[in-house]
Protein backbone atom coordinates (compact mmCIF):
# COMPACT_ATOMS: atom_id res chain seq x y z
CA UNK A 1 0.00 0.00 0.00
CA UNK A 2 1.04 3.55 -0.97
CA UNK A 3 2.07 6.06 2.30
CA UNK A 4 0.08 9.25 1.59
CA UNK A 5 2.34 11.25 3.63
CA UNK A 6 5.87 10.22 2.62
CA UNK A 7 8.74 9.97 5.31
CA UNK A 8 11.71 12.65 3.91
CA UNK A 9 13.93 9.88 3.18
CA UNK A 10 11.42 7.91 0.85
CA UNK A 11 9.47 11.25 -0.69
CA UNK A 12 10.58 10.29 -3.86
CA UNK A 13 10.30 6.56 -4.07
CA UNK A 14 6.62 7.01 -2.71
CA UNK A 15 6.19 9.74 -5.26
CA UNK A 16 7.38 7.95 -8.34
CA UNK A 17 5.42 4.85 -6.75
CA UNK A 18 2.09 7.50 -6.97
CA UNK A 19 3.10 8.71 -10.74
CA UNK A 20 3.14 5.49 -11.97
CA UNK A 21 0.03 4.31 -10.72
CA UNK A 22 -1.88 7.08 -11.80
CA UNK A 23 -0.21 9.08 -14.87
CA UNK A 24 -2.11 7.05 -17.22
CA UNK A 25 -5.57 8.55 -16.12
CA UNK A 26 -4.03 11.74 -15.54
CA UNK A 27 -2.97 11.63 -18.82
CA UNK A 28 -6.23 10.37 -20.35
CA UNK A 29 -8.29 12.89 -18.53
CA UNK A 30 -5.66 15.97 -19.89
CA UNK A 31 -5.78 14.30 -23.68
CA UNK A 32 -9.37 14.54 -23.56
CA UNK A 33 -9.93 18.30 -23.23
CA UNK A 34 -6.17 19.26 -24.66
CA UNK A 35 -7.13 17.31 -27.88
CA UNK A 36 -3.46 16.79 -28.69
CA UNK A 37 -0.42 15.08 -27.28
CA UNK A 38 1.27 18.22 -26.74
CA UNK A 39 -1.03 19.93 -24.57
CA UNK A 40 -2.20 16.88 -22.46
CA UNK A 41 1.69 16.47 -21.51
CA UNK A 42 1.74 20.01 -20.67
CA UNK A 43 -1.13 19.45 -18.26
CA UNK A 44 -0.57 16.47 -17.20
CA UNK A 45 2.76 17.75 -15.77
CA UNK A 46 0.95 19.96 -14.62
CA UNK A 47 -1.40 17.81 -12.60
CA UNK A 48 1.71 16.28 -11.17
CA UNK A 49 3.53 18.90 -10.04
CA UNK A 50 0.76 20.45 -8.39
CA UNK A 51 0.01 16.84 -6.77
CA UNK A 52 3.09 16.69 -5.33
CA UNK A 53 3.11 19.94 -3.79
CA UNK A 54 0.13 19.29 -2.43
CA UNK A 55 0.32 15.68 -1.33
CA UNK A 56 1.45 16.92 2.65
CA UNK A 57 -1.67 18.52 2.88
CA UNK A 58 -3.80 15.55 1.81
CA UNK A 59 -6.53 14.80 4.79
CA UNK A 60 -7.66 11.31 3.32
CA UNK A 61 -11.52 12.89 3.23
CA UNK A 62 -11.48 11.12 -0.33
CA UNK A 63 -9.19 8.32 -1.80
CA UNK A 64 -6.45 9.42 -2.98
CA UNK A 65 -7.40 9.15 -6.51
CA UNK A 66 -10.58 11.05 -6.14
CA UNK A 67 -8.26 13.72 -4.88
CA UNK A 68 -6.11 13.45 -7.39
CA UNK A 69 -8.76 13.42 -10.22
CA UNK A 70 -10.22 16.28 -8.58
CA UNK A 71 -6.57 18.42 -9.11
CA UNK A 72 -6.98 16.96 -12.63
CA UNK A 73 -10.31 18.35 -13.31
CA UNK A 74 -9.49 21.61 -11.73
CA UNK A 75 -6.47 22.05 -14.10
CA UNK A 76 -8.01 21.07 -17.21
CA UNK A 77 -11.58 23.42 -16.26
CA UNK A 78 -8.86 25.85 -15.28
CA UNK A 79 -6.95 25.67 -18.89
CA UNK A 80 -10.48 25.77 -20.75
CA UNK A 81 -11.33 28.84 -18.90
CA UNK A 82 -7.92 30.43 -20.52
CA UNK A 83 -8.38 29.54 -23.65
CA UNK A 84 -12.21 30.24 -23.71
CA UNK A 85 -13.19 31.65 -27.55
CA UNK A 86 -9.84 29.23 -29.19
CA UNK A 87 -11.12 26.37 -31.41
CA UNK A 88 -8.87 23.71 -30.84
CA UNK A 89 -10.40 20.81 -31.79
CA UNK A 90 -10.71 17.72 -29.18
CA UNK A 91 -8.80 14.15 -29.30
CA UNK A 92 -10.47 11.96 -32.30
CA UNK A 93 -11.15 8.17 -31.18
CA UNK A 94 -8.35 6.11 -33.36
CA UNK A 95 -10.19 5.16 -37.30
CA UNK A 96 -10.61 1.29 -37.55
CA UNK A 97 -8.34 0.20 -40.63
CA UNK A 98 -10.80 -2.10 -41.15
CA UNK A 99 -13.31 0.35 -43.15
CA UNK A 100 -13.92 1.31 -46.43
CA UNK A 101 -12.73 4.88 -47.44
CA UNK A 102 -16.14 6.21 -47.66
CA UNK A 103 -17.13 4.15 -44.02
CA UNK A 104 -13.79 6.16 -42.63
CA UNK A 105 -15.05 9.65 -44.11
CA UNK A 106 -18.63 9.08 -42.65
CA UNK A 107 -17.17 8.07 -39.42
CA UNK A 108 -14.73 11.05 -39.47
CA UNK A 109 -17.49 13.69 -39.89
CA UNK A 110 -19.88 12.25 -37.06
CA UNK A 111 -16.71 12.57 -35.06
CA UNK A 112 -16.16 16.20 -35.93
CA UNK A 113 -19.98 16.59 -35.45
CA UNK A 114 -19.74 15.43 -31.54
CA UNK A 115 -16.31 17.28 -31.64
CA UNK A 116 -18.54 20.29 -32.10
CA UNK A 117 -21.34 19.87 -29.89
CA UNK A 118 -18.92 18.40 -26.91
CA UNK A 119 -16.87 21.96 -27.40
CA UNK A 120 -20.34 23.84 -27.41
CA UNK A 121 -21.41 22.49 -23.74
CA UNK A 122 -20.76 24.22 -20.44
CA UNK A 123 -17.81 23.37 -18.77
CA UNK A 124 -18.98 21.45 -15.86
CA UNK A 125 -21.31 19.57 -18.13
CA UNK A 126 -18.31 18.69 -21.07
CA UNK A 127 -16.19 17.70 -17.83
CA UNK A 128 -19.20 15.34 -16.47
CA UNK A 129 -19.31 13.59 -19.27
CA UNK A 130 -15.69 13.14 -20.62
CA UNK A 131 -15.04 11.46 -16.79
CA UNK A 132 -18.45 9.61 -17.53
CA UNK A 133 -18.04 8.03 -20.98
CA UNK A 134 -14.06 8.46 -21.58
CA UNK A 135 -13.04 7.89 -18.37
CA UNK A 136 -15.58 5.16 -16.97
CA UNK A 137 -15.72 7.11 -13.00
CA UNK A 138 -19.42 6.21 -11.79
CA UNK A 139 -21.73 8.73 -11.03
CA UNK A 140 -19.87 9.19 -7.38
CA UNK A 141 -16.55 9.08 -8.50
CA UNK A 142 -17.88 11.96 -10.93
CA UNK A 143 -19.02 13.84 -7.73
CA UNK A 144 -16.08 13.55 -5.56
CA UNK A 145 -14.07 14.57 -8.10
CA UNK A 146 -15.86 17.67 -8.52
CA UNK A 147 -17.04 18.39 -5.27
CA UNK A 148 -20.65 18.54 -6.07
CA UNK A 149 -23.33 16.22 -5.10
CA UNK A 150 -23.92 13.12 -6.62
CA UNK A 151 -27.39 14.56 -7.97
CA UNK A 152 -25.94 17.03 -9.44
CA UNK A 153 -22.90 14.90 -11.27
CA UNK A 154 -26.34 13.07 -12.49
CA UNK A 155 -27.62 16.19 -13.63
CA UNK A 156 -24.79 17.61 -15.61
CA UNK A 157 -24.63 14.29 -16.86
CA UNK A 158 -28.47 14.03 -18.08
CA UNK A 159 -28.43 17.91 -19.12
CA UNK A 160 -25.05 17.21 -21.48
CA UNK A 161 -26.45 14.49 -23.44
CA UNK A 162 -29.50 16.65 -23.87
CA UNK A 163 -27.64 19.27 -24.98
CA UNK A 164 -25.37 17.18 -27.01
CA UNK A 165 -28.64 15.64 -28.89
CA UNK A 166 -29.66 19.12 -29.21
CA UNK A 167 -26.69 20.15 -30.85
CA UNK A 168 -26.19 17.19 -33.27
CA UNK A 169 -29.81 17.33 -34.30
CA UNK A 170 -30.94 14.86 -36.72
CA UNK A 171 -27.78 13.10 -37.12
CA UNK A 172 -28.80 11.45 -33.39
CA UNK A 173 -32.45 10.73 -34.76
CA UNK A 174 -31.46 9.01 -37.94
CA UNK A 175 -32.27 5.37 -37.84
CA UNK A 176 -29.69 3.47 -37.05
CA UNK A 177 -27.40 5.42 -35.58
CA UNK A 178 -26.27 5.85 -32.12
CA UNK A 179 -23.87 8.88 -31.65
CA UNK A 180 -24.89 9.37 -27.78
């Protein structure tokens, strides 16, 4: 089990212990609203650094992953607030070499269509539902993370995908598709 609270002479063992256990997700959670590799590194280091010079003041109110998601979502609302009006577009899921030209083009702009609506919702809302669907956190997780109440994680939830449907209008009615 990981100390919290690391002893001066193993600060950077436990550290390095913490980094590795969690950089992935970090990571994940940065790439998602960053939208390229660049960025997400950037804030990702970002998370980190802020982790660690935080981590004596941890109280254990939360696990220590809820805490650390929580610095994570801070930093990446925090970065969205500075670049508010930029146009940057998000992180595309990989193309299947499996399809057709024409399957990868129709796949490409649905992509760029939820690309477009995700960018167009509020912030707590697009943050609620990248740690929902990208990042798999339950509804609690979601809620800790962003120190609101679990009804309201629902909420932003419920109200993104409405406003995401809104947003990508008929493409979410057609038959047979499934975009949210």
């Amino acid at each position: 089990m990981l100390s919290i609270v690391p002893k001066p002479e193993d600060e950077t063992t436990t550290f390095e212990e913490l980094v590795r256990e969690h950089r992935g997700r970090i990571y994940g959670i940065c790439y998602r609203y960053a939208g390229n590799p660049a960025d997400a590194d950037d804030l990702a280091q970002d998370v980190l650094l802020k982790v660690y010079r935080a981590l004596p003041t941890f109280r254990g109110d939360a696990s220590l992953a809820t805490w650390i998601y929580r610095i994570a979502v801070n930093t990446c609302l925090n970065w969205i607030s500075a670049r508010k009006g930029r146009t940057d577009d998000l992180p595309e899921d990989l193309v299947d070499k499996d399809l057709s030209p024409a399957e990868r083009l129709a796949k490409r702009e649905v992509t760029e269509l939820v690309q477009a609506a995700i960018r167009k919702l509020p912030d707590r809302q697009r943050m609620t539902l990248v740690l929902r669907v990208y990042e798999e956190l339950t509804h609690k997780e979601i809620a800790k993370a962003m120190s609101c109440p679990v009804g309201t994680a629902k909420a932003n939830f419920f109200f993104a995908l409405k406003n995401l449907r809104k947003h990508l209008g008929k493409a979410v009615h057609s038959p047979g598709t499934r975009i949210v």
